[in-house]
Protein backbone atom coordinates (compact mmCIF):
# COMPACT_ATOMS: atom_id res chain seq x y z
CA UNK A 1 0.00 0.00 0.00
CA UNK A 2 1.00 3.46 -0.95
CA UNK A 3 1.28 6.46 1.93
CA UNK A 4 1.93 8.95 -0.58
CA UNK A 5 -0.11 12.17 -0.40
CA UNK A 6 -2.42 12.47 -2.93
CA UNK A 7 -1.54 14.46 -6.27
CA UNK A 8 -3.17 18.00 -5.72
CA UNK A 9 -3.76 18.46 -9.55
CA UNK A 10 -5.91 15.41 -9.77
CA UNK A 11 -7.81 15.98 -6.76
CA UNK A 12 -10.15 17.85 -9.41
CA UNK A 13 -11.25 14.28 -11.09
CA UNK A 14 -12.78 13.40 -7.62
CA UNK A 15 -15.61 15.65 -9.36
CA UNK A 16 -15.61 13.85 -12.63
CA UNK A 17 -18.88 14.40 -14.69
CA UNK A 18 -18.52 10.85 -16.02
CA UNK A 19 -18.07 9.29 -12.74
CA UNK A 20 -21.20 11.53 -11.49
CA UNK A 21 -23.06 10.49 -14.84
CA UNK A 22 -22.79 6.86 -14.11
CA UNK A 23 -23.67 6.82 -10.70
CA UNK A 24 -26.63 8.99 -11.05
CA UNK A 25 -27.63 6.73 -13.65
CA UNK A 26 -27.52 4.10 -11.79
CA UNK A 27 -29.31 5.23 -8.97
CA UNK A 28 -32.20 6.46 -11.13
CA UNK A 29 -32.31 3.30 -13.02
CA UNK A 30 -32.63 1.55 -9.72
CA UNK A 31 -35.40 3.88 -8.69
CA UNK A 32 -37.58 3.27 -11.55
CA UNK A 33 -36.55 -0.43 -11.31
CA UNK A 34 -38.22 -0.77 -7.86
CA UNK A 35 -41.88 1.29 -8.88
CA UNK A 36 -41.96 -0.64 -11.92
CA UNK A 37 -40.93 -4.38 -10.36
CA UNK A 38 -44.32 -4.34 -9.09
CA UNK A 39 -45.80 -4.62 -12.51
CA UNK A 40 -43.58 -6.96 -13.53
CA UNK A 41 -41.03 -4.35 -16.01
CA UNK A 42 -37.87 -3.35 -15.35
CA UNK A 43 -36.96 0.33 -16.14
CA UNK A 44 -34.79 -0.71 -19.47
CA UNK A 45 -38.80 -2.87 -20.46
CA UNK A 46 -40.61 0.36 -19.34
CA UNK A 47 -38.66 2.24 -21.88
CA UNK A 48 -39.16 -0.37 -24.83
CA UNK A 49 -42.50 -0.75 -24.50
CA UNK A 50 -42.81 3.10 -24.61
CA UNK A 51 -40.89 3.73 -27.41
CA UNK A 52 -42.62 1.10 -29.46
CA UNK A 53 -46.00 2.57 -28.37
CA UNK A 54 -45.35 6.24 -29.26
CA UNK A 55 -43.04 5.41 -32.36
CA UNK A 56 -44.76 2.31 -33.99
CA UNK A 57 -43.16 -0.68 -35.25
CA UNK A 58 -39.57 -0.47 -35.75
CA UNK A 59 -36.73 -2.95 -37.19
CA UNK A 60 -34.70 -3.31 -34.49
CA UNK A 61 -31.32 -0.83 -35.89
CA UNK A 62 -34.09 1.76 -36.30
CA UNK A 63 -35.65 1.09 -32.79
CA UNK A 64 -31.41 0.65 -31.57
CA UNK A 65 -30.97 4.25 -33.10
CA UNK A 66 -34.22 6.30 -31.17
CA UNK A 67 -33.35 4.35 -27.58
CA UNK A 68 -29.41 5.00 -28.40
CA UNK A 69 -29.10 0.98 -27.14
CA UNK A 70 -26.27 -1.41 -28.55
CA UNK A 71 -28.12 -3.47 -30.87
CA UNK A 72 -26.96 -6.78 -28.52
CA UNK A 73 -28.46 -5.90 -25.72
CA UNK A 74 -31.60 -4.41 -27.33
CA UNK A 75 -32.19 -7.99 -28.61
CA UNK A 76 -31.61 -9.42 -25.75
CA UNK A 77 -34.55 -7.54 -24.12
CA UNK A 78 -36.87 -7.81 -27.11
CA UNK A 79 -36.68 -11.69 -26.73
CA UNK A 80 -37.06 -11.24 -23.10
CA UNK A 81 -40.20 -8.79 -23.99
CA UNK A 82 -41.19 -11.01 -26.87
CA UNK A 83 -41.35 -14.12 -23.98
CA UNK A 84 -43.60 -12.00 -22.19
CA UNK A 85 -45.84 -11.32 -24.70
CA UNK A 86 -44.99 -7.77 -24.83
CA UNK A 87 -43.48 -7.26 -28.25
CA UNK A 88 -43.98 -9.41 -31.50
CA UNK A 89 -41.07 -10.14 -33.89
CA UNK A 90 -41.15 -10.19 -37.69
CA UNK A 91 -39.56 -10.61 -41.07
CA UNK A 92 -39.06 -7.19 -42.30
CA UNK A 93 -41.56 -6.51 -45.19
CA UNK A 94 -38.21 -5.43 -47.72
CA UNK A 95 -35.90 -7.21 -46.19
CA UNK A 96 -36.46 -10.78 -44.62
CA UNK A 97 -33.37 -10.61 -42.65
CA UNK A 98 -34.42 -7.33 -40.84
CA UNK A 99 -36.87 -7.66 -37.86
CA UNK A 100 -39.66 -5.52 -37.31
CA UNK A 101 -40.66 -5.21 -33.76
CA UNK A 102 -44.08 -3.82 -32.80
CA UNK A 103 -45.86 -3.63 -28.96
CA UNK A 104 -48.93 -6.06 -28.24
CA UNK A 105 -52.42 -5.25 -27.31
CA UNK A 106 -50.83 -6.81 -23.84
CA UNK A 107 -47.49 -5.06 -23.71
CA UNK A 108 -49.63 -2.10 -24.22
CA UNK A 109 -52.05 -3.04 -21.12
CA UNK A 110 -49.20 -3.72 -18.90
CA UNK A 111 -47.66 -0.15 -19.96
CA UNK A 112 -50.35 1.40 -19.46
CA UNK A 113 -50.56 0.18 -15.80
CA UNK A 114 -46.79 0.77 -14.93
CA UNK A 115 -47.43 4.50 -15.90
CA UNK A 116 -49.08 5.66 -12.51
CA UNK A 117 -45.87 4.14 -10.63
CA UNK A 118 -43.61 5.53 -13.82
CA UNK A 119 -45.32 8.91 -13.13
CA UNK A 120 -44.35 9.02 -9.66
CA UNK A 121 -41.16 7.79 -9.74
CA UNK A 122 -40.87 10.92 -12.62
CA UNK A 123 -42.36 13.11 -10.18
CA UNK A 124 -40.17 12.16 -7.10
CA UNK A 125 -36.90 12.22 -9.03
CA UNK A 126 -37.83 15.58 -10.66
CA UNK A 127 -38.51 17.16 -7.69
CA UNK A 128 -35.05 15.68 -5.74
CA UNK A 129 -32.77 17.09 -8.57
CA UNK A 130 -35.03 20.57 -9.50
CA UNK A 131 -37.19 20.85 -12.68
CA UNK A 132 -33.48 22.86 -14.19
CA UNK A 133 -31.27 19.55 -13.59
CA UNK A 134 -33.50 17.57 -15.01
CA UNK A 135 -34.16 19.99 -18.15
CA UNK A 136 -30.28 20.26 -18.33
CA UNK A 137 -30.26 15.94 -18.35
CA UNK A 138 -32.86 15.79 -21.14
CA UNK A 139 -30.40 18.76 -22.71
CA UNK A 140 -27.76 16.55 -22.75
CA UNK A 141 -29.44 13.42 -23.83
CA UNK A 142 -30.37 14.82 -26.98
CA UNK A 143 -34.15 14.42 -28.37
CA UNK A 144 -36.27 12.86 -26.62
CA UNK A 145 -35.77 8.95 -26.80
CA UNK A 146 -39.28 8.22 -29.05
CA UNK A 147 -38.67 10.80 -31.14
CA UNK A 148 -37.99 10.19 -34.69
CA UNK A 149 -35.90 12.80 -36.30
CA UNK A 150 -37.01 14.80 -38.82
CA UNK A 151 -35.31 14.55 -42.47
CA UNK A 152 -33.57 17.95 -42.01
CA UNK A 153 -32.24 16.93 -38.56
CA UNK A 154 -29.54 14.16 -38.06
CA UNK A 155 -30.82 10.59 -36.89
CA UNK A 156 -30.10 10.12 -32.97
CA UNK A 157 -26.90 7.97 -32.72
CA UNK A 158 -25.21 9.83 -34.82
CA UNK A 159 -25.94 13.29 -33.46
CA UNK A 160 -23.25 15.12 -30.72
CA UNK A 161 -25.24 15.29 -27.69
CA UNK A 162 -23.79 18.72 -26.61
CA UNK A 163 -23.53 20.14 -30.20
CA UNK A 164 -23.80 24.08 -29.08
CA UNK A 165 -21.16 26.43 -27.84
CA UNK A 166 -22.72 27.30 -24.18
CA UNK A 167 -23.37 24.84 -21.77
CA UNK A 168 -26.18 22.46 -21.22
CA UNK A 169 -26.14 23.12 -17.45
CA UNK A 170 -26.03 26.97 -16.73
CA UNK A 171 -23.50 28.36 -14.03
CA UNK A 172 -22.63 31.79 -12.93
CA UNK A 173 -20.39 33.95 -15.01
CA UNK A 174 -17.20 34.79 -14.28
CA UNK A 175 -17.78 38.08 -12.55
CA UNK A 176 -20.69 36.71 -10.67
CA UNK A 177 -19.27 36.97 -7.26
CA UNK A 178 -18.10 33.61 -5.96
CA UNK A 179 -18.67 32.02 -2.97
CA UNK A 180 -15.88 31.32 -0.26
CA UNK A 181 -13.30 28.76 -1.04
CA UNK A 182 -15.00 28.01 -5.09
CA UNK A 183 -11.76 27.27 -6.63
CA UNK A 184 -12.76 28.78 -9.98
């Protein structure tokens, strides 16, 4: 084991937005995980099912694309889905090789009854990190997950979340007077 004192320059990575990102993530993902257990959908389902729903059937690179999901793991959890009942899976109409997957009269009854605990969950979260953090999230994010993009705007993967020259999340300027010991 070391006893050397720690480097002062990298102290500053102890705030690492990465770092922050991914645990964040994970403790919203677990959040939603818990409401939504008791209908029997995890958060990553929840999500699916939604997208499907608002964006109508999709092959699965499109419906990859819109939820910005590796295309392995986002067939993993359409067979898992597709088990359930949730989500059908078939033969692309233009291309037999591509899959097509579309929501079920059930997948849609069981999203419409995780949306009261999806709501609150929403609600909770929202109010814990302030209606501007969670604007800034969805900032960063990109469009909105369901969204399709328009032909004039680029498709979602392949867009720079952060694309504009200020800031996502807002912060004081640098006259703003700064509070004790902010190292800026």
């Amino acid at each position: 084991m070391f006893d050397m004192p720690p480097d002062p320059p990298l102290f500053e990575t102890s705030r690492c937005l990465c770092l922050a990102a991914r645990r964040a993530s994970r403790v919203i993902t677990r959040e939603f995980d818990q409401a939504l257990r008791t209908r029997g959908l995890r958060a990553t389902q929840f999500t699916l099912l939604a997208a499907l729903h608002l964006a109508g059937p999709k092959s699965v690179g499109d419906l990859a694309e819109i939820l910005s999901a590796d295309r392995t793991t986002l067939t993993r959890n359409l067979a898992v889905a597709e088990q359930h009942g949730w989500v059908t899976l078939q033969a692309g109409r233009e291309d037999a090789r591509s899959r097509i997957a579309s929501v079920t009269p059930k997948g849609s009854r069981v999203l419409s009854a995780a949306m009261p605990a999806w709501r609150k969950t929403q609600q909770r979260l929202t109010d814990l990190i302030g209606e501007q953090a969670a604007a800034s999230l969805r900032e960063l994010a990109g469009v909105p997950c369901a969204t399709l993009p328009s032909p004039s705007q680029p498709a979602r993967g392949r867009r720079k979340p952060v694309s504009k020259p200020q800031p996502a999340i807002r912060h004081q300027d640098e006259h703003s007077a700064q509070a004790p010991g902010d190292p800026r």
